[in-house]
N, C-alpha and C. Protein backbone atom coordinates (compact mmCIF):
# COMPACT_ATOMS: atom_id res chain seq x y z
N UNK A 1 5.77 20.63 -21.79
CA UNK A 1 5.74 19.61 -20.75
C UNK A 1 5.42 18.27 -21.40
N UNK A 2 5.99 17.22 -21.40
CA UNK A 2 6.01 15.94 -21.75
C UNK A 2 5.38 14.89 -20.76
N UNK A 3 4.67 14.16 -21.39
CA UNK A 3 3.86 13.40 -20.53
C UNK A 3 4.98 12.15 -20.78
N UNK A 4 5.47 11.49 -19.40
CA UNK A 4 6.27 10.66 -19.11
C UNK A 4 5.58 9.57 -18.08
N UNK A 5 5.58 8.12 -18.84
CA UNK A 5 5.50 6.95 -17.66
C UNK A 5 6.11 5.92 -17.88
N UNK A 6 6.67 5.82 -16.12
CA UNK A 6 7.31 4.91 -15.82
C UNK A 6 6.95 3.83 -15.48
N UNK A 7 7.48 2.76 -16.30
CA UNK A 7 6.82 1.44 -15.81
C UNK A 7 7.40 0.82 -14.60
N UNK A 8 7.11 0.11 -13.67
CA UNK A 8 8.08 -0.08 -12.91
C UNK A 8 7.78 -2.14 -12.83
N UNK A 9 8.04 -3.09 -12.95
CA UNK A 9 8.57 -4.23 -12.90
C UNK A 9 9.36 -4.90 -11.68
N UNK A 10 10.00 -4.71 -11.12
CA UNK A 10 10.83 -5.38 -10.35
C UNK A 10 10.28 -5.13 -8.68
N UNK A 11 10.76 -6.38 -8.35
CA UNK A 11 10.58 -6.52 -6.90
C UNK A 11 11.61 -5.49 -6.18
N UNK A 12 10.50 -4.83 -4.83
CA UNK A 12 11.75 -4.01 -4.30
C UNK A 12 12.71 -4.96 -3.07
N UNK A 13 12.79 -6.36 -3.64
CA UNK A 13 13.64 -7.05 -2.55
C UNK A 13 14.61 -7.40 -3.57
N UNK A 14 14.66 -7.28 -4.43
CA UNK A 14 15.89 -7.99 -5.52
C UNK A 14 16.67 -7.25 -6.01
N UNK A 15 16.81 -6.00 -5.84
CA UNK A 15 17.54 -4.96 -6.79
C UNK A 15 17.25 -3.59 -6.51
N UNK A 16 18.28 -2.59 -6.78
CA UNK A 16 17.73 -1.74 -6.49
C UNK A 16 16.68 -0.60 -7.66
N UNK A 17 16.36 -1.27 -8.40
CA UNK A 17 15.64 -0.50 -9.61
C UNK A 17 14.42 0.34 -9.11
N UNK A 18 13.57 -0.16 -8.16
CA UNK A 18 12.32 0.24 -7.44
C UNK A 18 13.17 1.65 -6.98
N UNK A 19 14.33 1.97 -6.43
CA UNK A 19 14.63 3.14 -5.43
C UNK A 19 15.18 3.96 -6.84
N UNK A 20 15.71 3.71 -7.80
CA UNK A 20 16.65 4.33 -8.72
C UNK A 20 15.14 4.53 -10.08
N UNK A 21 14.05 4.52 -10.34
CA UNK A 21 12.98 4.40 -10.28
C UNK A 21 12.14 5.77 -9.58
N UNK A 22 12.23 5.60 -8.48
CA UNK A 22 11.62 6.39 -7.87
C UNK A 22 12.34 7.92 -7.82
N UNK A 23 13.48 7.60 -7.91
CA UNK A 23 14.37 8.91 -8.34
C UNK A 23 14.15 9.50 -9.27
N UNK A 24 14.12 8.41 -10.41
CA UNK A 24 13.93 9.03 -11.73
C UNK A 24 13.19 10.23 -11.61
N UNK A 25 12.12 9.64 -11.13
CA UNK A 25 10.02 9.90 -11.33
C UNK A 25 10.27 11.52 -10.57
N UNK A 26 10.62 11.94 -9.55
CA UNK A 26 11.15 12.80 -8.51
C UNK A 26 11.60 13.85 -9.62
N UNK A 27 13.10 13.23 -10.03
CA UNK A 27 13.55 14.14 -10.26
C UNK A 27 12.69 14.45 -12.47
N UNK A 28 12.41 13.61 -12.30
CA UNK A 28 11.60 14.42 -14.06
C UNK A 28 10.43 15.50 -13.37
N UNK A 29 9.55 15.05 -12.83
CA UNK A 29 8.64 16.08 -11.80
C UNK A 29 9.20 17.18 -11.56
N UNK A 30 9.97 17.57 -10.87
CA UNK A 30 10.82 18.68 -10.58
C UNK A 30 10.70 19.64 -11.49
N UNK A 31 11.38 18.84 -12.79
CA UNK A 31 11.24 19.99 -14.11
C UNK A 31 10.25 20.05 -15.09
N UNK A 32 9.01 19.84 -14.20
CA UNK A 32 7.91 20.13 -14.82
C UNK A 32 7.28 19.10 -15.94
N UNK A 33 7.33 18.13 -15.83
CA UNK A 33 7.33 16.99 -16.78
C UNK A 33 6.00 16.40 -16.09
N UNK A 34 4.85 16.11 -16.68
CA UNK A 34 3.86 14.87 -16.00
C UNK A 34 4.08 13.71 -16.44
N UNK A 35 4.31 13.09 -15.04
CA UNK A 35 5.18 11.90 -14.80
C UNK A 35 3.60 10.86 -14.47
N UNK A 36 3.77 10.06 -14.91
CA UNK A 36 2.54 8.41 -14.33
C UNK A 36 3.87 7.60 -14.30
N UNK A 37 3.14 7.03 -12.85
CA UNK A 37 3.96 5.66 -12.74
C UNK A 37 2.78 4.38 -12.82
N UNK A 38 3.43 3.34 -13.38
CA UNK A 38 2.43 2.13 -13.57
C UNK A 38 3.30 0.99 -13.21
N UNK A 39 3.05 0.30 -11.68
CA UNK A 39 3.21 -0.62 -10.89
C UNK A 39 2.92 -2.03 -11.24
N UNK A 40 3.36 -2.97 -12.14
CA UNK A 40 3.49 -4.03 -12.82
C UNK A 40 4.11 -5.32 -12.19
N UNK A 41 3.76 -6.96 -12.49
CA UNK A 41 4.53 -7.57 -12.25
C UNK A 41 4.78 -7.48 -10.72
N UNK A 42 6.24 -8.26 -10.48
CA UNK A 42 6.49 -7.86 -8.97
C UNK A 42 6.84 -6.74 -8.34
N UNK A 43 6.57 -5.51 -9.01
CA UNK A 43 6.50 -4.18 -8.70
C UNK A 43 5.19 -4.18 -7.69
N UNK A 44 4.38 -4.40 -8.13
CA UNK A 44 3.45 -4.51 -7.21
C UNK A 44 3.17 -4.35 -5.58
N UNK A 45 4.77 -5.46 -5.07
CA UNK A 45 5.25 -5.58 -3.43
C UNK A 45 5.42 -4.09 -3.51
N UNK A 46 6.05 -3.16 -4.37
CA UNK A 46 6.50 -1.94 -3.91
C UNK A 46 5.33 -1.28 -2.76
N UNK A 47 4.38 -1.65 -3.27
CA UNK A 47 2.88 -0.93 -2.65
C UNK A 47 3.04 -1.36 -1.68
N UNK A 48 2.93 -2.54 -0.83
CA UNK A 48 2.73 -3.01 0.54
C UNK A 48 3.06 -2.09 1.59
N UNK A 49 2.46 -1.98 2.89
CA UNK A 49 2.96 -1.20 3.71
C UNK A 49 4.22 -2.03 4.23
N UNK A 50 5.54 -1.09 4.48
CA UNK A 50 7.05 -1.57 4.72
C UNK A 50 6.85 -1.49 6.04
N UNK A 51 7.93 -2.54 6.91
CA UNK A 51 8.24 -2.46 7.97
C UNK A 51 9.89 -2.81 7.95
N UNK A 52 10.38 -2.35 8.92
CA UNK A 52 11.81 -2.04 8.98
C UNK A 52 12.41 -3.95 9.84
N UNK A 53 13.29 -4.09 8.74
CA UNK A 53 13.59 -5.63 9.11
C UNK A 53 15.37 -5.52 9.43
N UNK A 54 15.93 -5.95 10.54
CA UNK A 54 17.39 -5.97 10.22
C UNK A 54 17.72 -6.94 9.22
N UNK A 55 17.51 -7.80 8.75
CA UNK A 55 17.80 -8.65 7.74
C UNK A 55 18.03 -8.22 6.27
N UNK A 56 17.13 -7.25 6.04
CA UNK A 56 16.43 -6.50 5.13
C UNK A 56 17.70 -5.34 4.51
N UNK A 57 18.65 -5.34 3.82
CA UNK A 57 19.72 -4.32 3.55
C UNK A 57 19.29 -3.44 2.63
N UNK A 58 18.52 -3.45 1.81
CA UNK A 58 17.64 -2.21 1.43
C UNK A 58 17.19 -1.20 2.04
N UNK A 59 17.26 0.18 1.93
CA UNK A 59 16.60 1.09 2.62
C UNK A 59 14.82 1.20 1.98
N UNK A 60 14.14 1.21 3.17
CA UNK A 60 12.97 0.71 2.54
C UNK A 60 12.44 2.50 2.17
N UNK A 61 12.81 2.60 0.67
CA UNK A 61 12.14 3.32 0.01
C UNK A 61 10.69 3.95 -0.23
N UNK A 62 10.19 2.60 -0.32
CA UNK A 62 8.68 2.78 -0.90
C UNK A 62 7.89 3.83 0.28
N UNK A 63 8.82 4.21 1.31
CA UNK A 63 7.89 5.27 2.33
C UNK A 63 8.34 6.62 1.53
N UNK A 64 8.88 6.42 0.78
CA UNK A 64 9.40 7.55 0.10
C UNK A 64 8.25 8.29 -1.03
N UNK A 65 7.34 7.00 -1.12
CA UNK A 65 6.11 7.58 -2.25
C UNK A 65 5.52 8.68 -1.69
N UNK A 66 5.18 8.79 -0.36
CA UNK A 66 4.46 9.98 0.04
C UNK A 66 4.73 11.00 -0.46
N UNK A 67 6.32 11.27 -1.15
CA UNK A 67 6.55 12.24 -1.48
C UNK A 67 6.19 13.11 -3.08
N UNK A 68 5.44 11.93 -3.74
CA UNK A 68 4.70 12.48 -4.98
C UNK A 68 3.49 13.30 -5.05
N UNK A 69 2.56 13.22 -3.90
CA UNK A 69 1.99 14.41 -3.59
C UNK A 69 2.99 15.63 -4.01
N UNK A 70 3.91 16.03 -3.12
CA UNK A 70 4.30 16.90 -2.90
C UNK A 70 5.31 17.45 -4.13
N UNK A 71 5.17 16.80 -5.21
CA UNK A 71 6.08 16.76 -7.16
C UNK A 71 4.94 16.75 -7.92
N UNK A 72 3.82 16.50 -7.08
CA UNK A 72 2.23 16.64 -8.38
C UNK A 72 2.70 15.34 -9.00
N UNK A 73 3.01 14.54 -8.64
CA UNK A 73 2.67 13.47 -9.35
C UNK A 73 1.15 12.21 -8.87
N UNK A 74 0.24 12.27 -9.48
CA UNK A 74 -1.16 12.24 -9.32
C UNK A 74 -1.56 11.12 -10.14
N UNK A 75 -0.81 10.73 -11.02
CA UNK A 75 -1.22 9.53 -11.75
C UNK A 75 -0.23 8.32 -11.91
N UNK A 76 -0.96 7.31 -10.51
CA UNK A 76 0.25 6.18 -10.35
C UNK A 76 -1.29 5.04 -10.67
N UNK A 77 -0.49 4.10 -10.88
CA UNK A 77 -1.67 3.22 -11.04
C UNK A 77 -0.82 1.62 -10.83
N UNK A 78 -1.72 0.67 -11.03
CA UNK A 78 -1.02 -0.68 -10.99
C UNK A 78 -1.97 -1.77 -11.85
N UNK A 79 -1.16 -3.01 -11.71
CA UNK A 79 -2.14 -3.56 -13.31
C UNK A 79 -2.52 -4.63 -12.29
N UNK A 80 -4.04 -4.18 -12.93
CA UNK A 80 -4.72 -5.18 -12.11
C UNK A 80 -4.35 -6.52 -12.03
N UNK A 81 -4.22 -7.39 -13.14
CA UNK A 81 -4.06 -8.86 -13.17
C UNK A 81 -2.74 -8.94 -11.95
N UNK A 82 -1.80 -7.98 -12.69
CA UNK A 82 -0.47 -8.74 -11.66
C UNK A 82 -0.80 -8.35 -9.93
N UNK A 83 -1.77 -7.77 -9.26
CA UNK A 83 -2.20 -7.81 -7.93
C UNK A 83 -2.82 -8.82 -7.85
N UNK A 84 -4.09 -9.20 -8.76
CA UNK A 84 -4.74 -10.83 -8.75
C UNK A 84 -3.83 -11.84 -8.66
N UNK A 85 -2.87 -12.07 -9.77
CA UNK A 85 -1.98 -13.27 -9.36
C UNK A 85 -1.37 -13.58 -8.37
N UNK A 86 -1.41 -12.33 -7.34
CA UNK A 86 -0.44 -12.35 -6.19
C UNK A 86 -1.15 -12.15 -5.08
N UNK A 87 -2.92 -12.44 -5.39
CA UNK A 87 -3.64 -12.14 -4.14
C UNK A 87 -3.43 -11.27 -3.03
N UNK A 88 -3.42 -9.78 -3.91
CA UNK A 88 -3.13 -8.46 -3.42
C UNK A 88 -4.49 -7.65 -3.61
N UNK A 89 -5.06 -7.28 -3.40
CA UNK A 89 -6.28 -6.02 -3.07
C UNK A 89 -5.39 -4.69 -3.30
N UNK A 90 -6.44 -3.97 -3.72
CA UNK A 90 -5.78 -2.36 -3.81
C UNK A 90 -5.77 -2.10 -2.24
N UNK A 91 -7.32 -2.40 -1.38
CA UNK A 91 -7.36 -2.27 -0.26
C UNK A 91 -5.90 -2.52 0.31
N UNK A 92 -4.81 -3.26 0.38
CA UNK A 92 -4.31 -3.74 0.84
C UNK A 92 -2.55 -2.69 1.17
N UNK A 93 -3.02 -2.07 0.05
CA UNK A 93 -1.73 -0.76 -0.64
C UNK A 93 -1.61 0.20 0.26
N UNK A 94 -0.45 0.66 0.48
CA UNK A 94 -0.14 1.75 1.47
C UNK A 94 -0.40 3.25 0.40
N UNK A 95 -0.59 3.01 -0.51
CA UNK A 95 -0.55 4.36 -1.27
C UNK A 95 -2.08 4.19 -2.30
N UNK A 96 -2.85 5.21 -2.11
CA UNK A 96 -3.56 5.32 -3.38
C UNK A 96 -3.46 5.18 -4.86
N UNK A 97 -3.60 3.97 -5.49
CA UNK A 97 -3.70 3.88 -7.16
C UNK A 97 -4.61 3.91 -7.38
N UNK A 98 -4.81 3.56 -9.05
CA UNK A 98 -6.00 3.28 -10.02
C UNK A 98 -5.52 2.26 -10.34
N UNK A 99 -6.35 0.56 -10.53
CA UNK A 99 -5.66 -0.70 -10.66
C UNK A 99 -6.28 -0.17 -12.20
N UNK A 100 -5.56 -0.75 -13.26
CA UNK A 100 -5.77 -1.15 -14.56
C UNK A 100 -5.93 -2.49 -15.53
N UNK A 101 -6.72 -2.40 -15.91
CA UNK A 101 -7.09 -3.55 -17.00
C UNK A 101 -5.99 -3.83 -18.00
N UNK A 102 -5.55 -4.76 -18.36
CA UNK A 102 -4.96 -4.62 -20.29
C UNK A 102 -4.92 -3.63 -21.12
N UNK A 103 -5.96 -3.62 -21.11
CA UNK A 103 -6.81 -2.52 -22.09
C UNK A 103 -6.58 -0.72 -21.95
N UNK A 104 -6.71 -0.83 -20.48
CA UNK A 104 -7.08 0.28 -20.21
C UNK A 104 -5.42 1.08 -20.19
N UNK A 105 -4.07 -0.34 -19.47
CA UNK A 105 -2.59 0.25 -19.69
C UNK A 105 -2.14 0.30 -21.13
N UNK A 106 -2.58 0.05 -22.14
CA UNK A 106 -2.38 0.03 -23.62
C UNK A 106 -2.94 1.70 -23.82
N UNK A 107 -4.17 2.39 -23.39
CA UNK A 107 -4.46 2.94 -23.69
C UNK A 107 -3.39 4.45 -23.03
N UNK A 108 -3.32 4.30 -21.95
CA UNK A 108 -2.43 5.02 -20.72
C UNK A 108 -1.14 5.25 -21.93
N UNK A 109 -0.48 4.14 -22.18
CA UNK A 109 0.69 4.02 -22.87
C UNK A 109 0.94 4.92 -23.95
N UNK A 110 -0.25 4.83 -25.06
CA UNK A 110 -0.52 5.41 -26.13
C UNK A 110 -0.54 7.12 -25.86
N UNK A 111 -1.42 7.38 -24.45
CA UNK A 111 -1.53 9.53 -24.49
C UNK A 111 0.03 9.58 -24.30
N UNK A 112 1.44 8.73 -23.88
CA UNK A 112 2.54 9.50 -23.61
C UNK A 112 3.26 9.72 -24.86
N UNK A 113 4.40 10.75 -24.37
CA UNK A 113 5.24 10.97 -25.25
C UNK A 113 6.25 9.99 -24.94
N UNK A 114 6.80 9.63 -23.71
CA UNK A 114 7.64 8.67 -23.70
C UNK A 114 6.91 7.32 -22.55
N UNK A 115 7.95 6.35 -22.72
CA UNK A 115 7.74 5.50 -21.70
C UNK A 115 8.75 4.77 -21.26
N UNK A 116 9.39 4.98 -20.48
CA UNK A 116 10.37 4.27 -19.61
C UNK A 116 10.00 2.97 -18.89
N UNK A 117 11.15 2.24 -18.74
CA UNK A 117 10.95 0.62 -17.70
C UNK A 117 12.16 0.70 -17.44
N UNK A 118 11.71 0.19 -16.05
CA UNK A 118 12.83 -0.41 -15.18
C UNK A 118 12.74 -1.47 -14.51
């Protein structure tokens, strides 16, 4: 079993990387792989609780996290600074993380065997 994390970067209003992303993570889980995801940058919005906008042509995914419970995926986290710059609270997250330091995602980085970005 390979310890795999995904970084994730991008806003889920600009592209679809956040949903193709979340697939990934799903489907490596499946085959037994421990998967961390680490919520970066404007990845961050992914967390917000979604509300359904007609404007909005994205299918809003991010309700889709609930479903990592259910793949054992248990270690998602987000970097702290990029929630500070954007005057975001963990409080504020529809999903349970661990916010991270610098320090502490350098260290995260280092136990994997791989590390993916999107």
């Amino acid at each position: 079993m390979a310890n795999i994390l995904l970084l994730q970067h991008h806003s889920p209003f600009s592209s679809s990387h956040g949903r193709e992303a979340l697939d990934l993570a799903l489907a490596l889980a499946a085959v037994e792989h421990n998967v961390s995801i680490l919520f970066s940058g404007d990845a961050v919005y992914q967390l917000l609780p979604t509300a359904t906008h007609a404007d909005f042509k994205l299918k809003a995914y991010p309700r889709s996290f609930a479903l990592f419970e259910l793949y054992d995926i248990h270690q998602v986290y987000v970097c702290q600074p990029s929630l500070q710059q954007r005057g975001i609270s963990v409080d504020q997250l529809s999903l349970a993380v661990t916010a991270l330091a610098p320090v502490a995602q350098a260290a995260l980085m280092a136990e994997q065997h791989q590390v993916i970005g999107s």
